[in-house]
N, C-alpha and C. Protein backbone atom coordinates (compact mmCIF):
# COMPACT_ATOMS: atom_id res chain seq x y z
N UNK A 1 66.70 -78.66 9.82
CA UNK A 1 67.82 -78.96 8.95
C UNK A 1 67.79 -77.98 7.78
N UNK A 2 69.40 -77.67 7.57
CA UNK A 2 69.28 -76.50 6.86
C UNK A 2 70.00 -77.51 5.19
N UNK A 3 69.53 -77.11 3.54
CA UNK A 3 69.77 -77.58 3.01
C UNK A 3 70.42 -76.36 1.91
N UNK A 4 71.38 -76.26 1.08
CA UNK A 4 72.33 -75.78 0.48
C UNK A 4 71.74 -76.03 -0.96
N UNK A 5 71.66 -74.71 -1.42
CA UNK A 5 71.00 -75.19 -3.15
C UNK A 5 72.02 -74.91 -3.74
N UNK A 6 72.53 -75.31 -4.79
CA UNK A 6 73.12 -74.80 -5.83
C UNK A 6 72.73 -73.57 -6.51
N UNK A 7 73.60 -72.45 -6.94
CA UNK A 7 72.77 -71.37 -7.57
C UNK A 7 73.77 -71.29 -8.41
N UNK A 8 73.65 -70.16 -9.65
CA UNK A 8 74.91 -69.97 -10.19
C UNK A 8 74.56 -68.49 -10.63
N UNK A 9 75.19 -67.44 -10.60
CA UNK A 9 75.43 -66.10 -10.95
C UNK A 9 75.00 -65.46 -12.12
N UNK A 10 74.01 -64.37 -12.05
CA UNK A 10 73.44 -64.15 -13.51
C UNK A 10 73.71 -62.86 -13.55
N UNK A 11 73.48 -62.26 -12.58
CA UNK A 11 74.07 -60.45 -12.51
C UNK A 11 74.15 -60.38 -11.26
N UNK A 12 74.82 -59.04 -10.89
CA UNK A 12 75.58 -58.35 -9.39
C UNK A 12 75.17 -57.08 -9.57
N UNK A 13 75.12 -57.01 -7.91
CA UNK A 13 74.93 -55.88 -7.56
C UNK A 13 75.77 -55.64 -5.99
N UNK A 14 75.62 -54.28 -5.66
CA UNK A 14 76.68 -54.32 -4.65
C UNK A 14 76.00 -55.13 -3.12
N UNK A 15 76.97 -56.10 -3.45
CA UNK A 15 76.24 -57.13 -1.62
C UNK A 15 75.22 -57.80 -1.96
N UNK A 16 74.46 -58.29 -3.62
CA UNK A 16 74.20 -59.57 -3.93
C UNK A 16 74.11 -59.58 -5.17
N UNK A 17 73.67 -60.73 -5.34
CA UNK A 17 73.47 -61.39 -6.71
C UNK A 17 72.42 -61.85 -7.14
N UNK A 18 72.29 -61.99 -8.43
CA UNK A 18 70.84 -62.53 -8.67
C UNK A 18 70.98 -63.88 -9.46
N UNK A 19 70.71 -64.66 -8.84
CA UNK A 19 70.80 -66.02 -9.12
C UNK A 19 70.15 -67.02 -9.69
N UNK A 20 70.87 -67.96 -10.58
CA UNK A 20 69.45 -69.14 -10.65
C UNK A 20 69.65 -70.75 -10.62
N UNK A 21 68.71 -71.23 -9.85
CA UNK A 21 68.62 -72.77 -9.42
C UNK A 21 67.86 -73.22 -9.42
N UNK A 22 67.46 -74.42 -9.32
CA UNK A 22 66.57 -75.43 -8.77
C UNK A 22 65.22 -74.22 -8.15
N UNK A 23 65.35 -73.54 -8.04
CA UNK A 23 64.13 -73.17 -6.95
C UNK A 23 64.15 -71.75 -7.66
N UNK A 24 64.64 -71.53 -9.12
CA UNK A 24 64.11 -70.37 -9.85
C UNK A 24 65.29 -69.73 -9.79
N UNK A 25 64.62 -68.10 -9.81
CA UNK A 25 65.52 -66.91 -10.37
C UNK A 25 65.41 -66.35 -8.67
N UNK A 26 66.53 -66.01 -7.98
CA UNK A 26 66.58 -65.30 -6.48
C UNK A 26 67.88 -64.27 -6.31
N UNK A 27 67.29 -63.48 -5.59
CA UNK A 27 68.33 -62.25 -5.21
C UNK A 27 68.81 -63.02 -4.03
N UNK A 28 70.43 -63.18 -3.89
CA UNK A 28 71.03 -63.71 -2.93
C UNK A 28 72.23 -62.69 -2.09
N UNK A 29 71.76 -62.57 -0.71
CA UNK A 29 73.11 -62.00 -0.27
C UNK A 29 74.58 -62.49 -0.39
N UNK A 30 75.15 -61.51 -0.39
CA UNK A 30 76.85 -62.16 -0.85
C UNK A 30 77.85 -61.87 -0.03
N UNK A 31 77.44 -61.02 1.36
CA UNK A 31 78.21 -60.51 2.01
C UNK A 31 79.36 -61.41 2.64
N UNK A 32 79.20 -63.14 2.67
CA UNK A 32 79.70 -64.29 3.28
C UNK A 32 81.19 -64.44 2.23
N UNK A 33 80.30 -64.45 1.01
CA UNK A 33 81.67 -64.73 -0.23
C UNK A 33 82.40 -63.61 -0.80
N UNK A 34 81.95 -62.48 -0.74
CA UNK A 34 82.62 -61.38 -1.16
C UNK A 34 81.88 -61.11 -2.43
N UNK A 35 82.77 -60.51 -3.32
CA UNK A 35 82.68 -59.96 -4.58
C UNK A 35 82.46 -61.17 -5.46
N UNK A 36 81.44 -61.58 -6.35
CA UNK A 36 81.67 -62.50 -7.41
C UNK A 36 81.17 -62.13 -8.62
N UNK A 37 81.03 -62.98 -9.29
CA UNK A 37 81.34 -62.78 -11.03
C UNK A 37 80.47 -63.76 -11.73
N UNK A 38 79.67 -63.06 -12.87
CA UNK A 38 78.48 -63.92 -13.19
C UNK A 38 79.12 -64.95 -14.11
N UNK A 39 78.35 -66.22 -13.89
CA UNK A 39 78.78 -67.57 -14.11
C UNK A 39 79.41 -68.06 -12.63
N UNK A 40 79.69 -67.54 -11.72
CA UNK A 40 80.28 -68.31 -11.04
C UNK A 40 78.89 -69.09 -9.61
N UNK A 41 79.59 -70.17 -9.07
CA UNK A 41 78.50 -70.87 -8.70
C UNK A 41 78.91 -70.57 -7.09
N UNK A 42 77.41 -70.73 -6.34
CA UNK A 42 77.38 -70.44 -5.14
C UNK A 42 76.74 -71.52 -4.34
N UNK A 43 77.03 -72.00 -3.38
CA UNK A 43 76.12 -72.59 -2.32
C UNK A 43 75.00 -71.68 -1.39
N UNK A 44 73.73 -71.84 -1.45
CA UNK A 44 73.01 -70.64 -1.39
C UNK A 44 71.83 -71.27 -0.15
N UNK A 45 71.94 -70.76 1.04
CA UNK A 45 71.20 -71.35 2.10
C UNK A 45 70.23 -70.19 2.72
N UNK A 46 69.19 -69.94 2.49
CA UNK A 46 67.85 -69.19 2.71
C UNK A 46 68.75 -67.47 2.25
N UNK A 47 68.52 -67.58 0.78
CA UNK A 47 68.75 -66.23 -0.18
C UNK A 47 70.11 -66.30 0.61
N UNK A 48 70.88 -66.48 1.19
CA UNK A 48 72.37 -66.00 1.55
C UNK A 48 72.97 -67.07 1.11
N UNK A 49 73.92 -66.51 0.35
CA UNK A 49 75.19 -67.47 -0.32
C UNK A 49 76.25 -67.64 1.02
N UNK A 50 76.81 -69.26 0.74
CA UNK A 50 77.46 -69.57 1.92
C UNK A 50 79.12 -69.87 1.46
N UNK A 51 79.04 -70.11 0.76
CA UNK A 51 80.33 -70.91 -0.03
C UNK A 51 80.17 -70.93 -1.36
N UNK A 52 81.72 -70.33 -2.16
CA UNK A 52 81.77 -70.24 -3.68
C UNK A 52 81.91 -71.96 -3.70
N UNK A 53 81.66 -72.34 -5.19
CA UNK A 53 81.81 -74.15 -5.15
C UNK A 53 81.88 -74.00 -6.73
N UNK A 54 82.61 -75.54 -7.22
CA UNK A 54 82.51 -75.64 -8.24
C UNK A 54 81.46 -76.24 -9.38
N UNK A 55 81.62 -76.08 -10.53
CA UNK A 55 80.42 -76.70 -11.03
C UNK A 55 80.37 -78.16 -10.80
N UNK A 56 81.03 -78.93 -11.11
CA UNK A 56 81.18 -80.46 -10.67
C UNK A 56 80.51 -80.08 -9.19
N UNK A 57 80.92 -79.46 -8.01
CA UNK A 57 80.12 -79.81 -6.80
C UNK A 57 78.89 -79.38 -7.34
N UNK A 58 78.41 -78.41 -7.66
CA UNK A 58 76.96 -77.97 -7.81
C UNK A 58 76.37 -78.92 -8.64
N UNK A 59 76.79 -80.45 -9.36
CA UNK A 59 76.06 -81.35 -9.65
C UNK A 59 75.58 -82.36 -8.91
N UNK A 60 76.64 -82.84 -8.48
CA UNK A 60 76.98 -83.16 -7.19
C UNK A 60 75.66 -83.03 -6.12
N UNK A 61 75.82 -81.76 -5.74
CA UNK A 61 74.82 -81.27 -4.83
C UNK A 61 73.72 -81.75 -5.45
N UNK A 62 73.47 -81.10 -6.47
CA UNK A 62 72.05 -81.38 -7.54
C UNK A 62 71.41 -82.34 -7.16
N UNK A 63 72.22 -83.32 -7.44
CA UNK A 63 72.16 -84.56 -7.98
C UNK A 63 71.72 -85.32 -6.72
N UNK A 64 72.24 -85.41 -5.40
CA UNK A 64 72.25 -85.73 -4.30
C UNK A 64 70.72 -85.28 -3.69
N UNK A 65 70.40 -83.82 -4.28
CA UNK A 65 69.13 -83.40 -3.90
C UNK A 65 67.75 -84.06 -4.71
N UNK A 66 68.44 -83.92 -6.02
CA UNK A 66 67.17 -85.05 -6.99
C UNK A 66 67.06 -86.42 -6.02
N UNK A 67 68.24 -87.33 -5.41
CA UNK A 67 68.06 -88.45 -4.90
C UNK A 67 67.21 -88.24 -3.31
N UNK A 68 66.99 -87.31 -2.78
CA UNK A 68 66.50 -87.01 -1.80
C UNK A 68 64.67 -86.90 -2.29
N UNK A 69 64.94 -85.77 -3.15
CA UNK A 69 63.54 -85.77 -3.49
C UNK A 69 62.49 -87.29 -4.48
N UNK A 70 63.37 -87.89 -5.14
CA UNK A 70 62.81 -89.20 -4.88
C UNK A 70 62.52 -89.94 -4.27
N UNK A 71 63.14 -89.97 -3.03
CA UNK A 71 62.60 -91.26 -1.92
C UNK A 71 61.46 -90.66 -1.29
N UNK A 72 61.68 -89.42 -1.03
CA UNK A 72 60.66 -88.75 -0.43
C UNK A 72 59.60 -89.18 -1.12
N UNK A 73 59.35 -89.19 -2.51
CA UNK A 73 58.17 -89.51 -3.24
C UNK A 73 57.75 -91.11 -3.50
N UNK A 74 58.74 -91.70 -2.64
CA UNK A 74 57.96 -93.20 -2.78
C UNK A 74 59.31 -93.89 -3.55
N UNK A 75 60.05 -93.22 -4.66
CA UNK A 75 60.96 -93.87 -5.46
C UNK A 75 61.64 -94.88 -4.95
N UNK A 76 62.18 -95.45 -5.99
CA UNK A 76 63.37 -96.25 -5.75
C UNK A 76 64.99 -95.37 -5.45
N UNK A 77 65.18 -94.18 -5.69
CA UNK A 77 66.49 -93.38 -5.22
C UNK A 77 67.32 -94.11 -5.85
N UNK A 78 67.16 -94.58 -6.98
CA UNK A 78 68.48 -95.00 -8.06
C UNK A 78 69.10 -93.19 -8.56
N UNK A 79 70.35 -93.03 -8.00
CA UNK A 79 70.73 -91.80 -8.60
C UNK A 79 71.92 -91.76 -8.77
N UNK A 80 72.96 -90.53 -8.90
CA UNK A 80 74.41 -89.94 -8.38
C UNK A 80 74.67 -89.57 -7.58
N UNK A 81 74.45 -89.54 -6.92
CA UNK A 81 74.55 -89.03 -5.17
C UNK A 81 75.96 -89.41 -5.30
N UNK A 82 76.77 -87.95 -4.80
CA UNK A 82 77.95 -88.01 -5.06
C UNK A 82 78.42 -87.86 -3.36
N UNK A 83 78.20 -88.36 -2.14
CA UNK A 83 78.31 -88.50 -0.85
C UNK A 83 78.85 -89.91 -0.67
N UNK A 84 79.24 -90.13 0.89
CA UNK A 84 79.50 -91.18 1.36
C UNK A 84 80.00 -90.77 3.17
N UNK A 85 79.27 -91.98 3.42
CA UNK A 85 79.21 -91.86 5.21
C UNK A 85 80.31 -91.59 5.37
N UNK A 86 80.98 -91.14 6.90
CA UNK A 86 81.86 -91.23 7.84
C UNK A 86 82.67 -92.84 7.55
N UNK A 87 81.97 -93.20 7.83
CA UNK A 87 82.04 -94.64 8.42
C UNK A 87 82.60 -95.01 7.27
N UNK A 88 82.69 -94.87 6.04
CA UNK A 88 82.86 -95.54 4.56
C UNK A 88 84.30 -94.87 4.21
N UNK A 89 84.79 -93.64 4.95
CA UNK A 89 85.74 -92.69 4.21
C UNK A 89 87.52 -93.45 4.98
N UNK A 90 87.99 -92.80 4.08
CA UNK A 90 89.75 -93.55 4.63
C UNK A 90 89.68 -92.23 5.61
N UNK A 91 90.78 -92.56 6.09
CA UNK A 91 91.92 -91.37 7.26
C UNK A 91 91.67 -90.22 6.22
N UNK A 92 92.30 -90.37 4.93
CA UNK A 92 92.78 -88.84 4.13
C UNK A 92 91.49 -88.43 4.24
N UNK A 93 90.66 -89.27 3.66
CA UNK A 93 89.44 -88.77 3.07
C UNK A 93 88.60 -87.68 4.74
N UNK A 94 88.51 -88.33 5.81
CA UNK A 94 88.27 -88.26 7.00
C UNK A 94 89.25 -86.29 6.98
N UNK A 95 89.94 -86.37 7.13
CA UNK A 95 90.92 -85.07 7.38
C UNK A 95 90.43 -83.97 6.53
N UNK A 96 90.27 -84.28 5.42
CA UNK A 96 89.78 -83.37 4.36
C UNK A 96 88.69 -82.80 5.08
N UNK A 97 87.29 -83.94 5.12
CA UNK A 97 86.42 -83.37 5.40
C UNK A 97 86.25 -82.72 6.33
N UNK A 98 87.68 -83.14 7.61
CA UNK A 98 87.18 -81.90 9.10
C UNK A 98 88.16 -80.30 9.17
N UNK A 99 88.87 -80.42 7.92
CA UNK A 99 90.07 -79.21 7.94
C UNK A 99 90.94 -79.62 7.91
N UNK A 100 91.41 -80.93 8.84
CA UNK A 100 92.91 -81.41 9.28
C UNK A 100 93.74 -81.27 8.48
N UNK A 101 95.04 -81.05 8.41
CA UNK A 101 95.76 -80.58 7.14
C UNK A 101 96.61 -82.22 7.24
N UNK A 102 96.75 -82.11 6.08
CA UNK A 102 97.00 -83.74 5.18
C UNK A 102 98.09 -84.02 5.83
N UNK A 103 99.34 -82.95 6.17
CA UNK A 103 100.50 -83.74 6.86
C UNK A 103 100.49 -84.05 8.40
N UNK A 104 99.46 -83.58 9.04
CA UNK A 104 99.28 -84.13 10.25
C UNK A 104 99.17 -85.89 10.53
N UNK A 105 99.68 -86.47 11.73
CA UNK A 105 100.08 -87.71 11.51
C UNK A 105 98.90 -88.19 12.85
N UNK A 106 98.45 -89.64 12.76
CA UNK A 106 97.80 -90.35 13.65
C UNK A 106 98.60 -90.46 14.75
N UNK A 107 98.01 -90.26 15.82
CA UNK A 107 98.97 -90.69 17.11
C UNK A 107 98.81 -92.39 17.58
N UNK A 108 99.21 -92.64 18.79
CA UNK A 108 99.37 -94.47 18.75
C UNK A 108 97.57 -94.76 19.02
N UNK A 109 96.78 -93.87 19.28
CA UNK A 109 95.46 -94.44 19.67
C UNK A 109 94.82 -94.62 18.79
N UNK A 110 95.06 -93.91 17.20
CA UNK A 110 94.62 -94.20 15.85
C UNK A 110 93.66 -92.77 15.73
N UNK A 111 93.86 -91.74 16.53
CA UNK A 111 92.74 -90.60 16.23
C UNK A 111 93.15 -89.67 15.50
N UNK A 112 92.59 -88.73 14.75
CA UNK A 112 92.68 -87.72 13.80
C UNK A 112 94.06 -86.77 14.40
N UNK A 113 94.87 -86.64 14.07
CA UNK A 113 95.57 -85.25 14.62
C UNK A 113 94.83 -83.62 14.36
């Protein structure tokens, strides 16, 4: 299982960046996102950036990862974990998360268009 750190942009260079998160100061490839701009935040999966994201997600993420690394340690996992199952999400919410574009309509069997 592959896990997504938050990073956020400190200087550039051509085809990466040098970044910092949770897991320090890292040179990240950028070839996935293109050109970016320091301050801006990245989803960053083994030194390669995967997806630009916003700061609210990169807490989000954070935050979700602090609640991970507590249980792991025995905790109680009282956190922000800003997620929620399949199983918990409406239709819209459901579409968002697979691409489906919002005006697509349910057919009579009740499945995603």
């Amino acid at each position: 299982m592959c896990l997504g750190i938050p990073m956020q942009v400190m200087a550039q260079e051509a085809g990466y960046a040098q970044c910092v998160g949770r897991l320090g100061l890292r040179r990240v490839r950028t070839a996935l996102v293109g050109d970016v701009a320091i301050g801006d935040w990245l989803l960053v999966f083994l030194d390669s950036a995967q997806e630009r994201i916003s700061v609210e997600r990169a807490r989000e993420v954070d935050a979700t990862l602090d609640l991970i690394e507590s249980v792991m340690q025995g905790e109680a996992g009282d956190g922000d974990a800003a997620f929620a199952l399949p199983s918990a999400m409406s239709t819209e919410q459901l579409r968002a998360l697979s691409g489906a574009r919002a005006d697509t309509q349910d057919n009579t069997q009740g499945e995603i268009a």
